[in-house]
C-alpha atoms as a PDB file:
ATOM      1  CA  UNK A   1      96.405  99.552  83.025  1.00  0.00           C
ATOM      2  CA  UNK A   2      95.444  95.879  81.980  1.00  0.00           C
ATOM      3  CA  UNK A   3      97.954  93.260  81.268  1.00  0.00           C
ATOM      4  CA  UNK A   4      98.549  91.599  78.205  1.00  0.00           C
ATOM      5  CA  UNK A   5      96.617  88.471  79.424  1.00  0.00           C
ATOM      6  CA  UNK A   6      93.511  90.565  80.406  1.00  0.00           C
ATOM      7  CA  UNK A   7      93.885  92.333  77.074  1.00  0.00           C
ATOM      8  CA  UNK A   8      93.827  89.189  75.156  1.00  0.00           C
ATOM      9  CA  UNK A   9      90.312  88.265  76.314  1.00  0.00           C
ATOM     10  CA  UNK A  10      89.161  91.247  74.853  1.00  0.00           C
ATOM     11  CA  UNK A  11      91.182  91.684  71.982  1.00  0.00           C
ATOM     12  CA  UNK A  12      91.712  87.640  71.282  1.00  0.00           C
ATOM     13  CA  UNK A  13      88.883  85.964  72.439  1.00  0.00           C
ATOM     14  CA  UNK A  14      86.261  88.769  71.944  1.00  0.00           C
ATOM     15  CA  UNK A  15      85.235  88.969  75.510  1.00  0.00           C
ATOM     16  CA  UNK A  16      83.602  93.062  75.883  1.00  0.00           C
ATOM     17  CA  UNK A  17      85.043  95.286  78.122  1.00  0.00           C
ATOM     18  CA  UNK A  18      82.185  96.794  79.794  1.00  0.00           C
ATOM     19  CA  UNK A  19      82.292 100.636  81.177  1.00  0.00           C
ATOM     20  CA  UNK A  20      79.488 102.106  83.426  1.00  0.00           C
ATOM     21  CA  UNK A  21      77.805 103.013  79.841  1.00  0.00           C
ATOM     22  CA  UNK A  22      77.206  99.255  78.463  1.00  0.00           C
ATOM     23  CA  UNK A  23      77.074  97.216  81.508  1.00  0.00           C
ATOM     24  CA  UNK A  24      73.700  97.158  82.471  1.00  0.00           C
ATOM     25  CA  UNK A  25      72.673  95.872  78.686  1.00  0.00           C
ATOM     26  CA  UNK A  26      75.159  93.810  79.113  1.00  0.00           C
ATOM     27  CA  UNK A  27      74.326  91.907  82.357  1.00  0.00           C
ATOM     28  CA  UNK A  28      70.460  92.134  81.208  1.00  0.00           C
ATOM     29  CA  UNK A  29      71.151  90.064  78.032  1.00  0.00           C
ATOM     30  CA  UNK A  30      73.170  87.651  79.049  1.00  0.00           C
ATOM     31  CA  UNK A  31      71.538  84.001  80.211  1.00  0.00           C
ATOM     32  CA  UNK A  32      74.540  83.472  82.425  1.00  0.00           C
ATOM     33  CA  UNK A  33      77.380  85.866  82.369  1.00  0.00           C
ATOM     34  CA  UNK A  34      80.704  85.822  84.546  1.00  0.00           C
ATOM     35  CA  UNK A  35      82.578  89.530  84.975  1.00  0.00           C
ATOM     36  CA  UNK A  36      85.888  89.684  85.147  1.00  0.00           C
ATOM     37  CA  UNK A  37      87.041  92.279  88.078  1.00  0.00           C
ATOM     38  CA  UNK A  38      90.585  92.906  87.448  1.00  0.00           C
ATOM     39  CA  UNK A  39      91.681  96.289  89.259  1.00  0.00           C
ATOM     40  CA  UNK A  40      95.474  96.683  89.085  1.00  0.00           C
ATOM     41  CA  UNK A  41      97.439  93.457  88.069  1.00  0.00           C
ATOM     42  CA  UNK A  42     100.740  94.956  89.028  1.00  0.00           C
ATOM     43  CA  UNK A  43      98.758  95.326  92.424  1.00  0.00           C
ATOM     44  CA  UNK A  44      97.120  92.100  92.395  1.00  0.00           C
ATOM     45  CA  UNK A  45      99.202  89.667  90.299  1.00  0.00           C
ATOM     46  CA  UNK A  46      96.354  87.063  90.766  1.00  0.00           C
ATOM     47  CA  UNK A  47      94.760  88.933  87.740  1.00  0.00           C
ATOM     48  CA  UNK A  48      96.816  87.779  85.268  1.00  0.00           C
ATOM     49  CA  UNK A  49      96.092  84.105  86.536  1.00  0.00           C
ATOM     50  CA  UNK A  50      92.737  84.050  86.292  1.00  0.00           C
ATOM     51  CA  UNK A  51      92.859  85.539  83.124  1.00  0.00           C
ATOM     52  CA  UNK A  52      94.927  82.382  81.849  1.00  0.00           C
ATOM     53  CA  UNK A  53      91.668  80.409  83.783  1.00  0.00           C
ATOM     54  CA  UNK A  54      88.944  82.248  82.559  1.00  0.00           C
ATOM     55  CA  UNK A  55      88.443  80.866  78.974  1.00  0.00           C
ATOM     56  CA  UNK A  56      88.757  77.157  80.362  1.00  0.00           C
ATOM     57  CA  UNK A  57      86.359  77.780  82.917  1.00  0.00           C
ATOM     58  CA  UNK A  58      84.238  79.140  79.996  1.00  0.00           C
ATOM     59  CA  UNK A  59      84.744  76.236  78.194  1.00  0.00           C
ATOM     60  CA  UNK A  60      83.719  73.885  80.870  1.00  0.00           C
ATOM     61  CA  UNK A  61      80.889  76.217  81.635  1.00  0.00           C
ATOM     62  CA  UNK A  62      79.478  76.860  78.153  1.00  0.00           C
ATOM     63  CA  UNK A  63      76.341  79.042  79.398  1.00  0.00           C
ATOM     64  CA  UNK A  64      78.291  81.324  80.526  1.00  0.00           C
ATOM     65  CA  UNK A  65      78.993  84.821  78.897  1.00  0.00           C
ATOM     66  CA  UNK A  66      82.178  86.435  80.005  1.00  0.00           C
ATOM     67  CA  UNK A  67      83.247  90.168  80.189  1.00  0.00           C
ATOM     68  CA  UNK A  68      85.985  92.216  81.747  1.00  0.00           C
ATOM     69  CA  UNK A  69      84.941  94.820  83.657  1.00  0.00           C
ATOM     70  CA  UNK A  70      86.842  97.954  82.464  1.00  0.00           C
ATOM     71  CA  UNK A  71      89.174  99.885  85.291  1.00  0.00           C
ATOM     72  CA  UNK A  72      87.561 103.004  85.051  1.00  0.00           C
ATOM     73  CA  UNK A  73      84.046 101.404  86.147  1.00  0.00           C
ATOM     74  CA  UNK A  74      85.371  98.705  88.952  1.00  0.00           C
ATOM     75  CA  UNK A  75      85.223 100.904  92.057  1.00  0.00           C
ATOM     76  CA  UNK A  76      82.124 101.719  91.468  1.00  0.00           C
ATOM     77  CA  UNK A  77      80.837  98.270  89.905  1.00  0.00           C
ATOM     78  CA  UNK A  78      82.548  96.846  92.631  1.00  0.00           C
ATOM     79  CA  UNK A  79      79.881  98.130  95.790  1.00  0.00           C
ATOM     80  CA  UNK A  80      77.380  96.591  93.757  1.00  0.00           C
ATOM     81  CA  UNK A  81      78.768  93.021  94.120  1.00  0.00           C
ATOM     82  CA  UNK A  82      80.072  93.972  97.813  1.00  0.00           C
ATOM     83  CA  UNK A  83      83.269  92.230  97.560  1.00  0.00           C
ATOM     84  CA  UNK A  84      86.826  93.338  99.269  1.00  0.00           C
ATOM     85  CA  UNK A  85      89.531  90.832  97.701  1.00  0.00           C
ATOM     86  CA  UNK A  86      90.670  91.065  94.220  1.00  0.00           C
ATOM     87  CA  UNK A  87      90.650  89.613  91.394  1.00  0.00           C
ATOM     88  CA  UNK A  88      86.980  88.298  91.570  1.00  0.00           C
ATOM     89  CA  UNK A  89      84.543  86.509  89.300  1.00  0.00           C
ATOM     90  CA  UNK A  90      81.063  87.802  89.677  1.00  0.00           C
ATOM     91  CA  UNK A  91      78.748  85.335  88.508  1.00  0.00           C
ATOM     92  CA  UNK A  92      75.181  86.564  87.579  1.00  0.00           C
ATOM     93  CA  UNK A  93      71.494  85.031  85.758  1.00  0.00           C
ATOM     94  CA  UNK A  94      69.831  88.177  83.565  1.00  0.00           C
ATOM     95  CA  UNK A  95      71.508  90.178  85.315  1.00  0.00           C
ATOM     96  CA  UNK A  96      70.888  89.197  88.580  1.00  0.00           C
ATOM     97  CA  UNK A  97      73.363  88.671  91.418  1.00  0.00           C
ATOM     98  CA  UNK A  98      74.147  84.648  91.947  1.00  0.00           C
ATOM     99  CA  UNK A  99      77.639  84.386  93.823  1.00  0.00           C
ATOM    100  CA  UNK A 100      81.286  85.683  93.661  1.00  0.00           C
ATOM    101  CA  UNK A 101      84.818  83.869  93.464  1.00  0.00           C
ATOM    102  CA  UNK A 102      87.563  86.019  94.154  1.00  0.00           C
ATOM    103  CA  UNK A 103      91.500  85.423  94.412  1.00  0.00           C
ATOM    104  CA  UNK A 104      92.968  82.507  92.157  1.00  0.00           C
ATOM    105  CA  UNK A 105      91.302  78.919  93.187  1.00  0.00           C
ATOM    106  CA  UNK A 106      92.540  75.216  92.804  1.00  0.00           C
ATOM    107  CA  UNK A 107      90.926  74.328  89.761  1.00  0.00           C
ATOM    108  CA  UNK A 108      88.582  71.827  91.880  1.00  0.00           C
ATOM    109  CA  UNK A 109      87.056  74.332  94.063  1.00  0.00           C
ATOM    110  CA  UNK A 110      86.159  76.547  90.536  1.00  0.00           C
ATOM    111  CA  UNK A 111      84.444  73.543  89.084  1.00  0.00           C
ATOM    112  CA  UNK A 112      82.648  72.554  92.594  1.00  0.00           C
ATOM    113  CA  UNK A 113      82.108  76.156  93.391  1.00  0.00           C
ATOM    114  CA  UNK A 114      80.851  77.965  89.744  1.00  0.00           C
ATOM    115  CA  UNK A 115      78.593  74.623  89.405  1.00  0.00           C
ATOM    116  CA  UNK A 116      76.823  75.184  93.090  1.00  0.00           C
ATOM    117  CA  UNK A 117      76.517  79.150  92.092  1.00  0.00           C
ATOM    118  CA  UNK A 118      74.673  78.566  88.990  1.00  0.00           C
ATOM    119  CA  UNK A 119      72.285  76.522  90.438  1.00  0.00           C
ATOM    120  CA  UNK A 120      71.092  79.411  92.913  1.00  0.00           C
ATOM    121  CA  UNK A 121      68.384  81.371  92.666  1.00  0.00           C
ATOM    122  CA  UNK A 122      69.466  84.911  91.838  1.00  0.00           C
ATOM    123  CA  UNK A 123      69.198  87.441  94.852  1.00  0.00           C
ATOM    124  CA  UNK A 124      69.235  91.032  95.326  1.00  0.00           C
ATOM    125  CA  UNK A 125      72.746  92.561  94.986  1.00  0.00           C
ATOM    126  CA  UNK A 126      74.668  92.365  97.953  1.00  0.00           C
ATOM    127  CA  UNK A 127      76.013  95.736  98.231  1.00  0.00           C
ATOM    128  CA  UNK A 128      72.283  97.565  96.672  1.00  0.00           C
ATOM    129  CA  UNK A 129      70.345  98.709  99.901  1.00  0.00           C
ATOM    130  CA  UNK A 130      70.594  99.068 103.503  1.00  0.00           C
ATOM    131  CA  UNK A 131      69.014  96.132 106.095  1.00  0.00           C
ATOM    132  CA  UNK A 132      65.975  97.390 108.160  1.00  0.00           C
ATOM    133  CA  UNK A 133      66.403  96.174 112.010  1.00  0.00           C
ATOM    134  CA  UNK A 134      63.342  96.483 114.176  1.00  0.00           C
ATOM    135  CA  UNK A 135      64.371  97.549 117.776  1.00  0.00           C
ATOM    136  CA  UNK A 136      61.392  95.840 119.563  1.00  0.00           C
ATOM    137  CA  UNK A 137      62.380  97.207 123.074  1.00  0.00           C
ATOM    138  CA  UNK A 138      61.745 101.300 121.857  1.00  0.00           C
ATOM    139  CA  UNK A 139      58.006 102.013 121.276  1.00  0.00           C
ATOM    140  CA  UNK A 140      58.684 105.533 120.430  1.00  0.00           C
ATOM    141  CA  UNK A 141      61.324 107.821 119.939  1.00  0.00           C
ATOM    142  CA  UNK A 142      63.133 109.949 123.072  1.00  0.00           C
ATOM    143  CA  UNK A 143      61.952 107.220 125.132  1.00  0.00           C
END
């Protein structure tokens, strides 16, 4: 269940909760959008800090669009972006993948870090697909 912090970017400051049903328009529509990945803030404290930090970095980053990413989708959402710590900021361009910051951060490293990731070019998800190796030394299978 969200905190009162997390729920006050959605109820306060307008920020959409997205589900598994209105992400992907979401992401799609957005120039620049940063998603909120909360899970359980009586698991992860950190949540509620960053969701004190989130507006301001919004505010210093104007062209971003933020969301929270509701709890019932985050698990899943979560293999998508490939990341293990919690809470985390998934940054993305139309919906593509440009960089994650997880856990709370000196506010220094957000500004140094969010301004590096938006200047990426966006990539394939990290955690969408499986990496082909090529085994040069077998030429054939059973062999």
């Amino acid at each position: 269940m969200p905190s009162p912090l997390i729920n006050r970017l959605v109820d306060e400051l307008g920020y959409p909760r997205l589900d598994q049903n209105s992400f992907d328009d979401f992401i799609k529509s957005a120039p620049f959008s940063v998603l909120f990945f909360t899970e359980e803030p009586k698991r992860f404290p950190e949540s509620n800090d960053v969701a004190v930090i989130l507006p301001e970095l919004v505010k210093n980053f104007p062209q971003l669009t933020p969301a929270v990413i509701s709890t019932d989708a985050e698990k899943a959402l979560q293999g998508r972006y490939n990341f293990t710590v919690w809470p985390a900021l998934v940054f993305l361009k139309e919906g593509r993948y440009l960089g994650t910051i997880t856990k709370v951060q000196n506010w220094d490293v957000y500004m140094a870090e969010i301004g590096s990731i938006l200047a990426l070019e966006p990539r394939r998800d990290p955690g969408i697909g499986i990496p082909v190796v090529v085994n040069p030394v077998a030429s054939s299978c059973g062999q």
